[in-house]
Protein backbone atom coordinates (compact mmCIF):
# COMPACT_ATOMS: atom_id res chain seq x y z
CA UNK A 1 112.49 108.65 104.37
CA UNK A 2 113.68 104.79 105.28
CA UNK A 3 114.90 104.78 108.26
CA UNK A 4 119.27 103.86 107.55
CA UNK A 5 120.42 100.66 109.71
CA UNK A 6 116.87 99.70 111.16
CA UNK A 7 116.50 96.14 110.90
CA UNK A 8 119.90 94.49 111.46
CA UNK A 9 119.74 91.17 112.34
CA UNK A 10 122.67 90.96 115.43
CA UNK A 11 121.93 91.61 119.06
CA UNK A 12 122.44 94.45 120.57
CA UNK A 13 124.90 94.20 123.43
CA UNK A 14 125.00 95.57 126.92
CA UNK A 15 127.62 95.87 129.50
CA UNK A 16 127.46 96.68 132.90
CA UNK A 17 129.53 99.61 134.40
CA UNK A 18 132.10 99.19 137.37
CA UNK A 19 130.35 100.80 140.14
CA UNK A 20 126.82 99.74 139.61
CA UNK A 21 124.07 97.93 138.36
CA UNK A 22 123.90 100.34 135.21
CA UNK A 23 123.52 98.74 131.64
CA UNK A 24 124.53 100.84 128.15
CA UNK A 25 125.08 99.54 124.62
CA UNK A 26 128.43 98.61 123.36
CA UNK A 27 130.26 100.75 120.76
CA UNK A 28 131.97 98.05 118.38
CA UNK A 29 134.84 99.34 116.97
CA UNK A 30 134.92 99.42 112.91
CA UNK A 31 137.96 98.46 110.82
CA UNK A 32 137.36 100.75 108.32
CA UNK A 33 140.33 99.33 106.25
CA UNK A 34 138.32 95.90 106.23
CA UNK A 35 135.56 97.74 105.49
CA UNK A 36 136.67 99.39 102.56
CA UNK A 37 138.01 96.25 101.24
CA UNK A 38 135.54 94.13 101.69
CA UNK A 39 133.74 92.63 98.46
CA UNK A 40 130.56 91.84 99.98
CA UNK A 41 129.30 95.39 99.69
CA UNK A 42 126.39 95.96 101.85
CA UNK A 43 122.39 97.01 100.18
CA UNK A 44 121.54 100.63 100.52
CA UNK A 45 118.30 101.78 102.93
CA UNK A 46 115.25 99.69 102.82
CA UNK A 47 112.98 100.45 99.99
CA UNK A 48 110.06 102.89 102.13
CA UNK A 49 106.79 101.01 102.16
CA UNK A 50 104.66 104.59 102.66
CA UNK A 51 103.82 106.97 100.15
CA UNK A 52 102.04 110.00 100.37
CA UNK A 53 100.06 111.58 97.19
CA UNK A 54 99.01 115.20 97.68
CA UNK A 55 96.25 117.14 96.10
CA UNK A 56 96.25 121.41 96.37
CA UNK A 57 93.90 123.82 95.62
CA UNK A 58 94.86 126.58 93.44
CA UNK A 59 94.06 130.29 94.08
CA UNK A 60 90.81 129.61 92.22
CA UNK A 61 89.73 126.41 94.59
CA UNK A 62 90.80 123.83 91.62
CA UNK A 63 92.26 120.75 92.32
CA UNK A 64 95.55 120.46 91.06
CA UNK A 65 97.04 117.02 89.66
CA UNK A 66 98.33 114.70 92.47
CA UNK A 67 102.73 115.37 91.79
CA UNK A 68 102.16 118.95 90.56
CA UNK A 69 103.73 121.88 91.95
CA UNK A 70 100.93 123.74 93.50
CA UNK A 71 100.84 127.74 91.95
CA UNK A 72 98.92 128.97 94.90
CA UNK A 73 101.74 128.22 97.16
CA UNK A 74 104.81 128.85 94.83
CA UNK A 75 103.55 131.91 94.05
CA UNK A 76 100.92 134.36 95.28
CA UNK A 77 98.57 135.79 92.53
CA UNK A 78 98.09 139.86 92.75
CA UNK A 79 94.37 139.40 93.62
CA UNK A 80 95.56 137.12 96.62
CA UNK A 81 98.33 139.15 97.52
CA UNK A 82 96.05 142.26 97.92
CA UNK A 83 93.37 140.18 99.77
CA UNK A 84 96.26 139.40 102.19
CA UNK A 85 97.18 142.95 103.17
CA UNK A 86 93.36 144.43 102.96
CA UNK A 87 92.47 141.78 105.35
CA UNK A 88 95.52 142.45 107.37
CA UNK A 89 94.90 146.18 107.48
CA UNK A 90 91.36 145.84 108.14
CA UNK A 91 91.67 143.52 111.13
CA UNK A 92 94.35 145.43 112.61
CA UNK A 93 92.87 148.50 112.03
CA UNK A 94 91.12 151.49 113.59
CA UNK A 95 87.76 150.93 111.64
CA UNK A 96 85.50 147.97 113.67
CA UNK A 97 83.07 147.64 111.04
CA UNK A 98 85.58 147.40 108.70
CA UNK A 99 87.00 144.93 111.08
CA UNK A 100 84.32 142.68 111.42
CA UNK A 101 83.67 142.64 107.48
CA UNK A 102 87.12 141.44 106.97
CA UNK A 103 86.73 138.51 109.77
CA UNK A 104 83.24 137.41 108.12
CA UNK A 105 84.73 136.98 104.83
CA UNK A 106 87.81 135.67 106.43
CA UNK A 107 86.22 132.58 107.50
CA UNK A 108 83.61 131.89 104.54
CA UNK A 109 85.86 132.40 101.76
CA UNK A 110 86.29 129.37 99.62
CA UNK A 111 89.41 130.76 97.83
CA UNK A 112 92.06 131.53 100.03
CA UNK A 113 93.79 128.53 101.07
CA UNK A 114 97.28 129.53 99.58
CA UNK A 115 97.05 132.21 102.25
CA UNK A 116 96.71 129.96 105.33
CA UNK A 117 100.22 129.95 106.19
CA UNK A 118 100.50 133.92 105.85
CA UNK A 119 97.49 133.92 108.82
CA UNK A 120 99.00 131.60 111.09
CA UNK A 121 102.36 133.86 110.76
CA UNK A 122 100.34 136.72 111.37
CA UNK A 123 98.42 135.21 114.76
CA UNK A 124 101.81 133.60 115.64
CA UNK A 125 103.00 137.63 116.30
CA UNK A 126 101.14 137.32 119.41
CA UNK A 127 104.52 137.48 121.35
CA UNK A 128 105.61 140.74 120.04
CA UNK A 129 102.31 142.68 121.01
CA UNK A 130 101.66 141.01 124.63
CA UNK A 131 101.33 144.52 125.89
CA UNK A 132 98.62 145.64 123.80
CA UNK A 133 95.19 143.64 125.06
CA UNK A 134 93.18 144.83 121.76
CA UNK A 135 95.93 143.96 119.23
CA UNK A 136 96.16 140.60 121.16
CA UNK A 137 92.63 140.40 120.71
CA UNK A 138 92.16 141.41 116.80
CA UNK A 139 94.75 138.49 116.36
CA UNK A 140 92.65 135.52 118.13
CA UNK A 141 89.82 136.91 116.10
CA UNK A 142 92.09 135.69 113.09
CA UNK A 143 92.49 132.74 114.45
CA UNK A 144 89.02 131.90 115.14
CA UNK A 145 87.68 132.92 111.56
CA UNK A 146 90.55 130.31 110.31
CA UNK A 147 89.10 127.30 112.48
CA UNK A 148 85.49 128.62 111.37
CA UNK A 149 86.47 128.75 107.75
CA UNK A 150 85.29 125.36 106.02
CA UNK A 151 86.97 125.67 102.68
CA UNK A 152 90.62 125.44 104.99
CA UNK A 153 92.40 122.36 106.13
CA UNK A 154 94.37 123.45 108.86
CA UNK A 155 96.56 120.53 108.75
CA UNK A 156 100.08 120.86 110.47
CA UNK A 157 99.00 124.67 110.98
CA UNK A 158 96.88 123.42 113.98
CA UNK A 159 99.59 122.92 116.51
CA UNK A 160 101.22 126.53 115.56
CA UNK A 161 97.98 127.87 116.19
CA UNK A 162 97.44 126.37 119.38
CA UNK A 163 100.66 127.59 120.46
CA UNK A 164 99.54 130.85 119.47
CA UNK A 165 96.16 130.76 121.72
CA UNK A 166 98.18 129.29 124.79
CA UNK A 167 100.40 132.12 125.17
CA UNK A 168 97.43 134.20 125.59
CA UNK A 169 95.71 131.78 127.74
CA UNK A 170 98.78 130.86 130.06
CA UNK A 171 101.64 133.86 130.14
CA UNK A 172 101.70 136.50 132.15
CA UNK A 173 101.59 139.13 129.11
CA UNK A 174 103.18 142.87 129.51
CA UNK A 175 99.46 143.95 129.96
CA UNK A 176 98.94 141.97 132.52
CA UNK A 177 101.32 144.82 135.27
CA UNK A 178 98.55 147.12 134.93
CA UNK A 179 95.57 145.85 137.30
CA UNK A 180 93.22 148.20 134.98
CA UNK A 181 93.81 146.39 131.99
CA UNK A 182 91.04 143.58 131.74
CA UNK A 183 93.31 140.58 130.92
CA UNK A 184 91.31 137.88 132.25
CA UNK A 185 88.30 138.14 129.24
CA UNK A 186 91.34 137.93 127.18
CA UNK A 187 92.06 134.31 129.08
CA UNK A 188 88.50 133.58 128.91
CA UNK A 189 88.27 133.78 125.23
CA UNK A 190 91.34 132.11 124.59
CA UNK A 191 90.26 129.33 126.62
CA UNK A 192 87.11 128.90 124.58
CA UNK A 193 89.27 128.96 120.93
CA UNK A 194 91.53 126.27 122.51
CA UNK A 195 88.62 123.77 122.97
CA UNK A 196 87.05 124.88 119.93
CA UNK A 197 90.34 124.19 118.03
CA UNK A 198 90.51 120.72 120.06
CA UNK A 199 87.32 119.34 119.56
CA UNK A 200 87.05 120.34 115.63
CA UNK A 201 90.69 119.91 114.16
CA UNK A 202 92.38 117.84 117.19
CA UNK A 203 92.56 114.91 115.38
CA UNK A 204 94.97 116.63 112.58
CA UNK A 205 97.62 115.99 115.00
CA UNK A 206 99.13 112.89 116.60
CA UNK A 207 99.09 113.23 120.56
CA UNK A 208 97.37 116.84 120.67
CA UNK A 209 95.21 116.04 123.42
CA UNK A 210 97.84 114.67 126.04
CA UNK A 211 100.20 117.98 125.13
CA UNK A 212 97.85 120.11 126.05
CA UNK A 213 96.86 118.48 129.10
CA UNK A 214 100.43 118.26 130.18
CA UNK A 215 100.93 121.53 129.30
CA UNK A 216 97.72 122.98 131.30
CA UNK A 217 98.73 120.86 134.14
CA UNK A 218 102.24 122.33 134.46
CA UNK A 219 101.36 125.62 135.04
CA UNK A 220 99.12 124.96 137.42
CA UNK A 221 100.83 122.74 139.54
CA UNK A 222 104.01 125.28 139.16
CA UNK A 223 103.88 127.55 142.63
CA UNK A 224 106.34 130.30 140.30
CA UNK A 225 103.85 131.20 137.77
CA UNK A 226 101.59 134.33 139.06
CA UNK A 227 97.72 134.01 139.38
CA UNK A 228 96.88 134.98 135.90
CA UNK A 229 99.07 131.98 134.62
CA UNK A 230 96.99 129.96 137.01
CA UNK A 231 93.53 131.45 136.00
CA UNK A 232 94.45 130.50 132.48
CA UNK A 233 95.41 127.14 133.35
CA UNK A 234 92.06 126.70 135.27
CA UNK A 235 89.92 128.14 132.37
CA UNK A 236 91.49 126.16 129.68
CA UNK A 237 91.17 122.71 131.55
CA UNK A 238 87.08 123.89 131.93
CA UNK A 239 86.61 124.76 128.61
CA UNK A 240 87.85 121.25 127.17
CA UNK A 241 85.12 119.87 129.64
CA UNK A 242 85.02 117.57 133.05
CA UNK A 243 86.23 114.40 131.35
């Protein structure tokens, strides 16, 4: 959208405060009576100067028309829809070879790109199973088959899916009270998807590499956050590498 106002052509004026050598902007008061009646009536938003044309793949990997509203995402075919909750089922299952069939075709299939956003939901439920180390696992599987897939552009999904792999990486998780539970492999392999995700789809997203820095860097320079927070921080800032 144009941005309403940018542009105008007076100065902008300050005035000092009282008490101090503190500048702010000037609110002009508006006679909106003179306004109303005024005959020269002022031009609407600037005309916007960027344009974005889209393509999408349908649920059979066809390029729809640039303008078009894409099927795949309106609507969910039956054959997609029952890919969605096999998979599902499968990864969050009690079967590991069934398990591991479901993650291989996860991330070779050239077909399911209507169904990114139902993935990223499903690895975004990290938050509500931080006591369970497996589950927690099964889901960052997910999220590396994604990355790994080449038929997906990840797009805007990349920065809910870091989110995702940082939590595991950098909170101190329900499963982390019990010293029995093995936590830090957990934190190891998190570390690893976040500089996989970095180095192979960072560039989908304006500023990604300072955010994550910043964010790496505050938990470890915050003397609050217990050791595992810290271990994760330390991890993550190895696996991007020493520059």
């Amino acid at each position: 959208q144009a941005v309403c106002g940018f542009g105008s052509q007076d100065p902008l004026p300050f005035r000092p405060i009282k008490d101090g050598d503190l500048y702010f902007p000037e609110d002009r008061e508006v006679n909106l009576v003179e306004l109303a009646l005024a005959t020269n009536i002022p031009k609407g938003c600037a005309e916007t100067v960027v344009r974005v044309h889209v393509s999408y793949l349908d649920g059979k990997g066809n390029v729809e028309p640039q303008g078009a509203v894409p099927s795949a995402v309106s609507t969910l075919t039956d054959d997609l829809l029952k890919y969605y909750q096999h998979v599902t089922r499968a990864v969050l299952g009690d079967d590991p070879q069934l398990m591991k069939v479901a993650l291989q075709d996860l991330q070779s299939n050239s077909k399911i790109a209507a169904l990114l956003p139902y993935f990223v939901y499903v690895v975004s439920g990290v938050k509500s199973v931080s006591h369970d180390l497996e589950q927690l696992s099964r889901l960052l599987h997910i999220a590396r088959s994604l990355i790994q897939n080449p038929f997906l552009c990840l797009g805007s999904y990349v920065r809910s899916l870091i989110a995702s792999v940082m939590y595991c990486a950098l909170e101190p998780l329900a499963a982390s009270i019990n010293p029995l539970n093995d936590h830090w492999t957990l934190r190891d392999y998190a570390a690893m998807l976040l500089s996989r995700i970095f180095w192979t789809h960072g560039d989908l997203v304006s500023g990604l590499y300072h955010q994550i820095l910043l964010s790496l860097q505050k938990v470890l320079a915050d003397p609050v956050r217990p050791l595992c927070s810290h271990y994760g921080a330390v991890v993550g800032l190895h696996a991007l590498g020493w520059k």
